[in-house]
N, C-alpha and C. Protein backbone atom coordinates (compact mmCIF):
# COMPACT_ATOMS: atom_id res chain seq x y z
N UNK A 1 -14.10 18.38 -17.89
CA UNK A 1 -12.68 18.12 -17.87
C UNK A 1 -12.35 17.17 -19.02
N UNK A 2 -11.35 17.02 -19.92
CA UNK A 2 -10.79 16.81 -20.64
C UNK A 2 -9.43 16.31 -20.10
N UNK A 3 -8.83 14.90 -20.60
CA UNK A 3 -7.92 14.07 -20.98
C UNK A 3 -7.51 13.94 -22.09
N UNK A 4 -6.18 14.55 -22.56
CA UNK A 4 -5.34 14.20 -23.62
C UNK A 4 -4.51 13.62 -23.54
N UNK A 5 -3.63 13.77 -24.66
CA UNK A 5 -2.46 12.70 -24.60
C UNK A 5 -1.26 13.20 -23.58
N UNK A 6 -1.42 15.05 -23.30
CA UNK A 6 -0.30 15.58 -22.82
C UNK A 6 -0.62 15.01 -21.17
N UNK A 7 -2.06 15.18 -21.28
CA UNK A 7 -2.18 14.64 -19.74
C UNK A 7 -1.84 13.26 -19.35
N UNK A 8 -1.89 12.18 -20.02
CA UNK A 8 -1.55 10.66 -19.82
C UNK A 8 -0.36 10.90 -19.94
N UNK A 9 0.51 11.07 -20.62
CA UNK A 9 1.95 11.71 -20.51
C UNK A 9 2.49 12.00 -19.04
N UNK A 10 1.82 12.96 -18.77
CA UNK A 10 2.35 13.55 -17.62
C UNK A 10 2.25 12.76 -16.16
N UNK A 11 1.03 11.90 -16.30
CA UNK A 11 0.72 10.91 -15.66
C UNK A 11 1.32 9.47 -15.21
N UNK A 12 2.03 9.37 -16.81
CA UNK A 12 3.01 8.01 -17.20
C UNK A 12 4.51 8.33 -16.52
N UNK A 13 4.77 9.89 -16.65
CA UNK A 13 5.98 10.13 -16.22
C UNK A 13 6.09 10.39 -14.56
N UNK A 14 4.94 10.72 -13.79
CA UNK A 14 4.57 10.83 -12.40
C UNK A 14 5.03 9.55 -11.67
N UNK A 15 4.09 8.51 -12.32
CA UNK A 15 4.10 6.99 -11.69
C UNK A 15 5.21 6.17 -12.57
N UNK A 16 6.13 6.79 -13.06
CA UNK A 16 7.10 6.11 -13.93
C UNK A 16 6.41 4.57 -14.63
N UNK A 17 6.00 4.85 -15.82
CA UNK A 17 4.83 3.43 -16.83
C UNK A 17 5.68 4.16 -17.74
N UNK A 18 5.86 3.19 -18.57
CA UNK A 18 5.90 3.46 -19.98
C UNK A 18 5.22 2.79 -20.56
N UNK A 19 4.75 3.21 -21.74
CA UNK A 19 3.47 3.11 -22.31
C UNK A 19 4.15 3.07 -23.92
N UNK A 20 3.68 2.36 -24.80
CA UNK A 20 3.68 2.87 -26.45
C UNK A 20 3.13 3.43 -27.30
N UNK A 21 3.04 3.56 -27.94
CA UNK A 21 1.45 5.12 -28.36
C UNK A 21 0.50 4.53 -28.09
N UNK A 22 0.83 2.41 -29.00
CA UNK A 22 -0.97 2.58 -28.93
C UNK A 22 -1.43 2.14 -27.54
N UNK A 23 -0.89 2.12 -26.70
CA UNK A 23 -1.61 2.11 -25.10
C UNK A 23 -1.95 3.20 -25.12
N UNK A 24 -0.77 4.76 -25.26
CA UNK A 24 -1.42 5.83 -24.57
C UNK A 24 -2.52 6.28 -25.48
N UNK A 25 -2.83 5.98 -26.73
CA UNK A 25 -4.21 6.43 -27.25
C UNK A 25 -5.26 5.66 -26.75
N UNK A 26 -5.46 4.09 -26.58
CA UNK A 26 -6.27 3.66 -25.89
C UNK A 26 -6.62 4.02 -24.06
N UNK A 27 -5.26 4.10 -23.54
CA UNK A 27 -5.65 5.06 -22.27
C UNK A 27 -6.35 6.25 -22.09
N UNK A 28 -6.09 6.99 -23.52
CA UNK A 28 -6.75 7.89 -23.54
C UNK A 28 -7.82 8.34 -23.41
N UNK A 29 -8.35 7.08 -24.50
CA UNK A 29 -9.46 7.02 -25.34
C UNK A 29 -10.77 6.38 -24.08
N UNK A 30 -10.03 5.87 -23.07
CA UNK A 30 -10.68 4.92 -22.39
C UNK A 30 -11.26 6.22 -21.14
N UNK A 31 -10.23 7.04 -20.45
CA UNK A 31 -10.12 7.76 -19.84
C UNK A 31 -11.33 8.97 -20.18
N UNK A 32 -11.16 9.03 -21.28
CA UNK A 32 -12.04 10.06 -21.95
C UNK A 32 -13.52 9.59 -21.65
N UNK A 33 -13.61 8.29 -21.76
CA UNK A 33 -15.20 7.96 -21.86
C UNK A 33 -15.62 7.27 -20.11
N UNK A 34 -14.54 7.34 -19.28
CA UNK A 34 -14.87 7.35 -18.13
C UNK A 34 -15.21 8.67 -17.86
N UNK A 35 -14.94 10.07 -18.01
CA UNK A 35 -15.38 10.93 -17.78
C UNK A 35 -16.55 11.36 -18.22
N UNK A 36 -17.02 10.91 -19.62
CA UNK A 36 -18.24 11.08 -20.33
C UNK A 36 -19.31 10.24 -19.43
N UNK A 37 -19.05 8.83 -18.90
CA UNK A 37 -20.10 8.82 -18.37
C UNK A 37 -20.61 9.69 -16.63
N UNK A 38 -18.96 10.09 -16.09
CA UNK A 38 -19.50 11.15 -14.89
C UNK A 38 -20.65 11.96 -15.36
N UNK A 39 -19.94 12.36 -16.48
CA UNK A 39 -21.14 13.92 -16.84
C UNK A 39 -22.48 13.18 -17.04
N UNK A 40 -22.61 11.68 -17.67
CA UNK A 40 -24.02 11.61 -17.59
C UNK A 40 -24.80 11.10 -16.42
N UNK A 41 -23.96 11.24 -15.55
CA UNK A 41 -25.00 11.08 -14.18
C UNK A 41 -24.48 12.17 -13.86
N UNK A 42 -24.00 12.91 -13.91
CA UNK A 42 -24.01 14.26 -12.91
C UNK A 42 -25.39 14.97 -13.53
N UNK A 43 -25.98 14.67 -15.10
CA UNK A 43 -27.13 15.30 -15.35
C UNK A 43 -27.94 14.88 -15.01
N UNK A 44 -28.26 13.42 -14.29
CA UNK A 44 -29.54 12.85 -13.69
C UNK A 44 -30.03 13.63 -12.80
N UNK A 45 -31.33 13.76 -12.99
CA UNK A 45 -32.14 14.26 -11.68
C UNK A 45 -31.90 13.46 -10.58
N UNK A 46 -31.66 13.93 -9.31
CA UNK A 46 -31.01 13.10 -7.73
C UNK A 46 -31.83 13.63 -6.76
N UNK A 47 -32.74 14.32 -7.47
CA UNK A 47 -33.79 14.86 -6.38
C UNK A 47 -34.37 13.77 -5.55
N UNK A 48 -34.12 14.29 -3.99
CA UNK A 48 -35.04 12.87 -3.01
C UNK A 48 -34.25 11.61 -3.27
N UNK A 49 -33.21 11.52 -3.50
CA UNK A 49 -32.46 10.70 -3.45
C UNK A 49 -30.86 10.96 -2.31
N UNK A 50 -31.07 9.81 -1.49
CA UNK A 50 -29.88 10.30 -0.46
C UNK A 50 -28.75 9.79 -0.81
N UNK A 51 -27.71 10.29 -0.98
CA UNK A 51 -26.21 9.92 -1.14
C UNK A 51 -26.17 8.40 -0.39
N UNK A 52 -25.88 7.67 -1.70
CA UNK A 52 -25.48 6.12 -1.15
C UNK A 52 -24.14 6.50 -0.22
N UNK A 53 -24.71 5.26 0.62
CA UNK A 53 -23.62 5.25 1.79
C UNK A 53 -23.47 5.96 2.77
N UNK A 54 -24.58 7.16 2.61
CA UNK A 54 -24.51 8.11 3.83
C UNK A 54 -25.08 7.81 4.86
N UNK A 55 -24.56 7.94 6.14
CA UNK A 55 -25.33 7.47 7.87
C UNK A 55 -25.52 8.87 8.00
N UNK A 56 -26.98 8.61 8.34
CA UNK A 56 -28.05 10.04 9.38
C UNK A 56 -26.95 10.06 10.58
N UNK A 57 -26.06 9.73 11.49
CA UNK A 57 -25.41 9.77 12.20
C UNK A 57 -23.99 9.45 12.41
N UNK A 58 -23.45 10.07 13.18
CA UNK A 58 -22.15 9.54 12.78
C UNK A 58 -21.75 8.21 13.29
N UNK A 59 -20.72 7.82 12.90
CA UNK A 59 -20.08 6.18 13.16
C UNK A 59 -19.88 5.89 14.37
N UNK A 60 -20.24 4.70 15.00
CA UNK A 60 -19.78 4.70 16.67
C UNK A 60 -18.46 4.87 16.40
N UNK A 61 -17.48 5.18 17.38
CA UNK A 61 -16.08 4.89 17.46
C UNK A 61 -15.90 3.90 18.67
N UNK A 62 -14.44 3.06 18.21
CA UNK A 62 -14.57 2.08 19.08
C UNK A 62 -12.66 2.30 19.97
N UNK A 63 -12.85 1.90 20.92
CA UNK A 63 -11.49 2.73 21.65
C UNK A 63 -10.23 2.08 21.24
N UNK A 64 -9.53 2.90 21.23
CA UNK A 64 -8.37 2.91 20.21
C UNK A 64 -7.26 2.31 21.73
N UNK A 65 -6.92 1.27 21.41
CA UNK A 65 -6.09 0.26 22.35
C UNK A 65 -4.61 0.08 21.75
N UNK A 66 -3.82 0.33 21.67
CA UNK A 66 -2.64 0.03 21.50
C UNK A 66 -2.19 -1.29 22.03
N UNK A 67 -1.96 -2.43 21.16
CA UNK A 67 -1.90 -3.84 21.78
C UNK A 67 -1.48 -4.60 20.80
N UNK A 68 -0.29 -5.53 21.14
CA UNK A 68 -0.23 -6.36 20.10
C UNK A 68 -1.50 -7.21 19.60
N UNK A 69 -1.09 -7.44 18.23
CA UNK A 69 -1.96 -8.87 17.44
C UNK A 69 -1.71 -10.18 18.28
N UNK A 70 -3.03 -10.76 18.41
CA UNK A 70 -2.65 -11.78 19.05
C UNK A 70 -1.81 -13.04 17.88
N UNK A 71 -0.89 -13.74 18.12
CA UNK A 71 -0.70 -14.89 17.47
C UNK A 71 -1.02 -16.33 17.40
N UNK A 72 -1.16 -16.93 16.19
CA UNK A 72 -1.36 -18.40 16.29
C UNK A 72 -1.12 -19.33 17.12
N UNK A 73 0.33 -18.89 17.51
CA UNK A 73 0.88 -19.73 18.55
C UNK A 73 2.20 -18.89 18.95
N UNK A 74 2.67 -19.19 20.41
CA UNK A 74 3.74 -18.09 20.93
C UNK A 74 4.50 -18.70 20.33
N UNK A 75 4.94 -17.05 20.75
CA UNK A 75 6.76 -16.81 19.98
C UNK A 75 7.69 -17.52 19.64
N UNK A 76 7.90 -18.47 21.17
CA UNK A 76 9.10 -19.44 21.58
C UNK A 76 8.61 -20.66 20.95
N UNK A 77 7.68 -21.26 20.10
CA UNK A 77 7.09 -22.17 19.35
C UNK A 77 7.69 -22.33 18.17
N UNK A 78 7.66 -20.80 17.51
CA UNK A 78 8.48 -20.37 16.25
C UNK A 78 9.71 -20.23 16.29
N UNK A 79 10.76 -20.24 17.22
CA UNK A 79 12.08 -19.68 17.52
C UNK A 79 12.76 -21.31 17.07
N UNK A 80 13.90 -21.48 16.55
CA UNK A 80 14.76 -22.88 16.41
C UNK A 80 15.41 -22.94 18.16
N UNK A 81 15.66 -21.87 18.49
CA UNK A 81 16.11 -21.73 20.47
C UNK A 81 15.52 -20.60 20.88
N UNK A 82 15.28 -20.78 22.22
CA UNK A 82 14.65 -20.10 22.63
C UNK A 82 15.20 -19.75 24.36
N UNK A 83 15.67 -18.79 24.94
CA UNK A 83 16.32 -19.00 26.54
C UNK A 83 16.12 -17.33 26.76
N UNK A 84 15.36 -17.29 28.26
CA UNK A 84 15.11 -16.28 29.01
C UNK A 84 14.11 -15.17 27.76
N UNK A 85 13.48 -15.51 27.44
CA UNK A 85 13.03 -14.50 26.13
C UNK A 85 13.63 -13.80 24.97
N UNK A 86 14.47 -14.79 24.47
CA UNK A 86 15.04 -14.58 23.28
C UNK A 86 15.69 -15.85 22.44
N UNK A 87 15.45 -15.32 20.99
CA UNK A 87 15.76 -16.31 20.20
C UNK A 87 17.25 -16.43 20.24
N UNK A 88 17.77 -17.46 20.27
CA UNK A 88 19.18 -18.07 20.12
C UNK A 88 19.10 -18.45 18.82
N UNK A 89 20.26 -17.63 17.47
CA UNK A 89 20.44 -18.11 16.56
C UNK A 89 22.20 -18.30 16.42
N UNK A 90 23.00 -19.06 15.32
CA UNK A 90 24.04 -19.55 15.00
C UNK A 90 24.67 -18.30 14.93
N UNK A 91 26.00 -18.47 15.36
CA UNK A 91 26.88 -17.09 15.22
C UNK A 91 27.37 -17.19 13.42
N UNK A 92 27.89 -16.03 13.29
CA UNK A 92 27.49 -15.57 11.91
C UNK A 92 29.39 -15.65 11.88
N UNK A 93 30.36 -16.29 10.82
CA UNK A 93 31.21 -16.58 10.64
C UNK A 93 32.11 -15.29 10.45
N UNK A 94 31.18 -14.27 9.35
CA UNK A 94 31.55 -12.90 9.34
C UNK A 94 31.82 -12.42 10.79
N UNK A 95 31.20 -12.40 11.50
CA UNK A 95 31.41 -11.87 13.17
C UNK A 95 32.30 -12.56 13.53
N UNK A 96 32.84 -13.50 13.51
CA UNK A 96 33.85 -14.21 14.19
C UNK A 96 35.24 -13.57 13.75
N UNK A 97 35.66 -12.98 12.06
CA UNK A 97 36.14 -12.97 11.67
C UNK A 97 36.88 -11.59 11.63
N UNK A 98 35.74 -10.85 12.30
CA UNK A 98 35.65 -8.97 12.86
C UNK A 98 36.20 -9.43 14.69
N UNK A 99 35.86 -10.50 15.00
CA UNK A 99 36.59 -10.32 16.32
C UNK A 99 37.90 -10.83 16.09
N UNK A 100 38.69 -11.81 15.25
CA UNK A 100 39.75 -12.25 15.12
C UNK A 100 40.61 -10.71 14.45
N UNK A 101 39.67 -10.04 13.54
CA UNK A 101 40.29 -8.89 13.52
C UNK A 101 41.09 -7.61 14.46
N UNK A 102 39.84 -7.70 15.53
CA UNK A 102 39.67 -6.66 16.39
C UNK A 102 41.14 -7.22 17.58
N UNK A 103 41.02 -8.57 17.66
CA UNK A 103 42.13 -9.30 18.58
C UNK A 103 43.35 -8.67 18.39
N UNK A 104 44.27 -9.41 16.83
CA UNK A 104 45.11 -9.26 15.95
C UNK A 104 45.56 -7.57 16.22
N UNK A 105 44.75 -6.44 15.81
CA UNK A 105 45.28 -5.42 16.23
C UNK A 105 45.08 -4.49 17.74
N UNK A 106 44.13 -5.58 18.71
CA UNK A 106 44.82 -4.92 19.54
C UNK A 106 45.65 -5.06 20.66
């Protein structure tokens, strides 16, 4: 496989990069010789050699729990108020100003 410039191109315009030539010739150029060295281990002999990372067995699995994260410290610790399980924050002036609205016309 082969990397050109049309391909870094097409690449730059995928992930929206802009690039100036001389990046995309050095991307190129760089790209190109990451592939050169695949091919020179794909020619190594791998005979009797087992795929790094491979398990003779498969992975335990461990049971899938749906549960919150526990936290540092509860909720109501972090809250500025806190009453019956919920945070009490400052009424928002905008809202006041949608009910003086809502009054007014009706």
């Amino acid at each position: 496989m082969t990397i050109d410039r049309t391909t870094i191109e097409k690449v730059m315009k995928l992930a929206r990069l802009e690039l100036d030539d001389t990046e995309i010739e050095r991307l190129t150029r760089d790209c190109q010789a990451i592939l050169g060295y695949f091919e020179v281990i794909r020619e190594l002999d791998r005979g009797g050699v087992p795929p790094a990372g491979a398990l003779e067995r498969a992975a335990p699995l461990r049971e899938d729990l749906a549960d919150a994260d526990p936290l540092e410290r509860p909720v109501e610790a972090m809250a500025p108020e806190w009453r019956d399980g919920y945070f009490l924050l400052p009424r928002l002036a905008a809202m006041d100003a949608e009910v003086e609205e809502d009054d007014a016309a009706g």
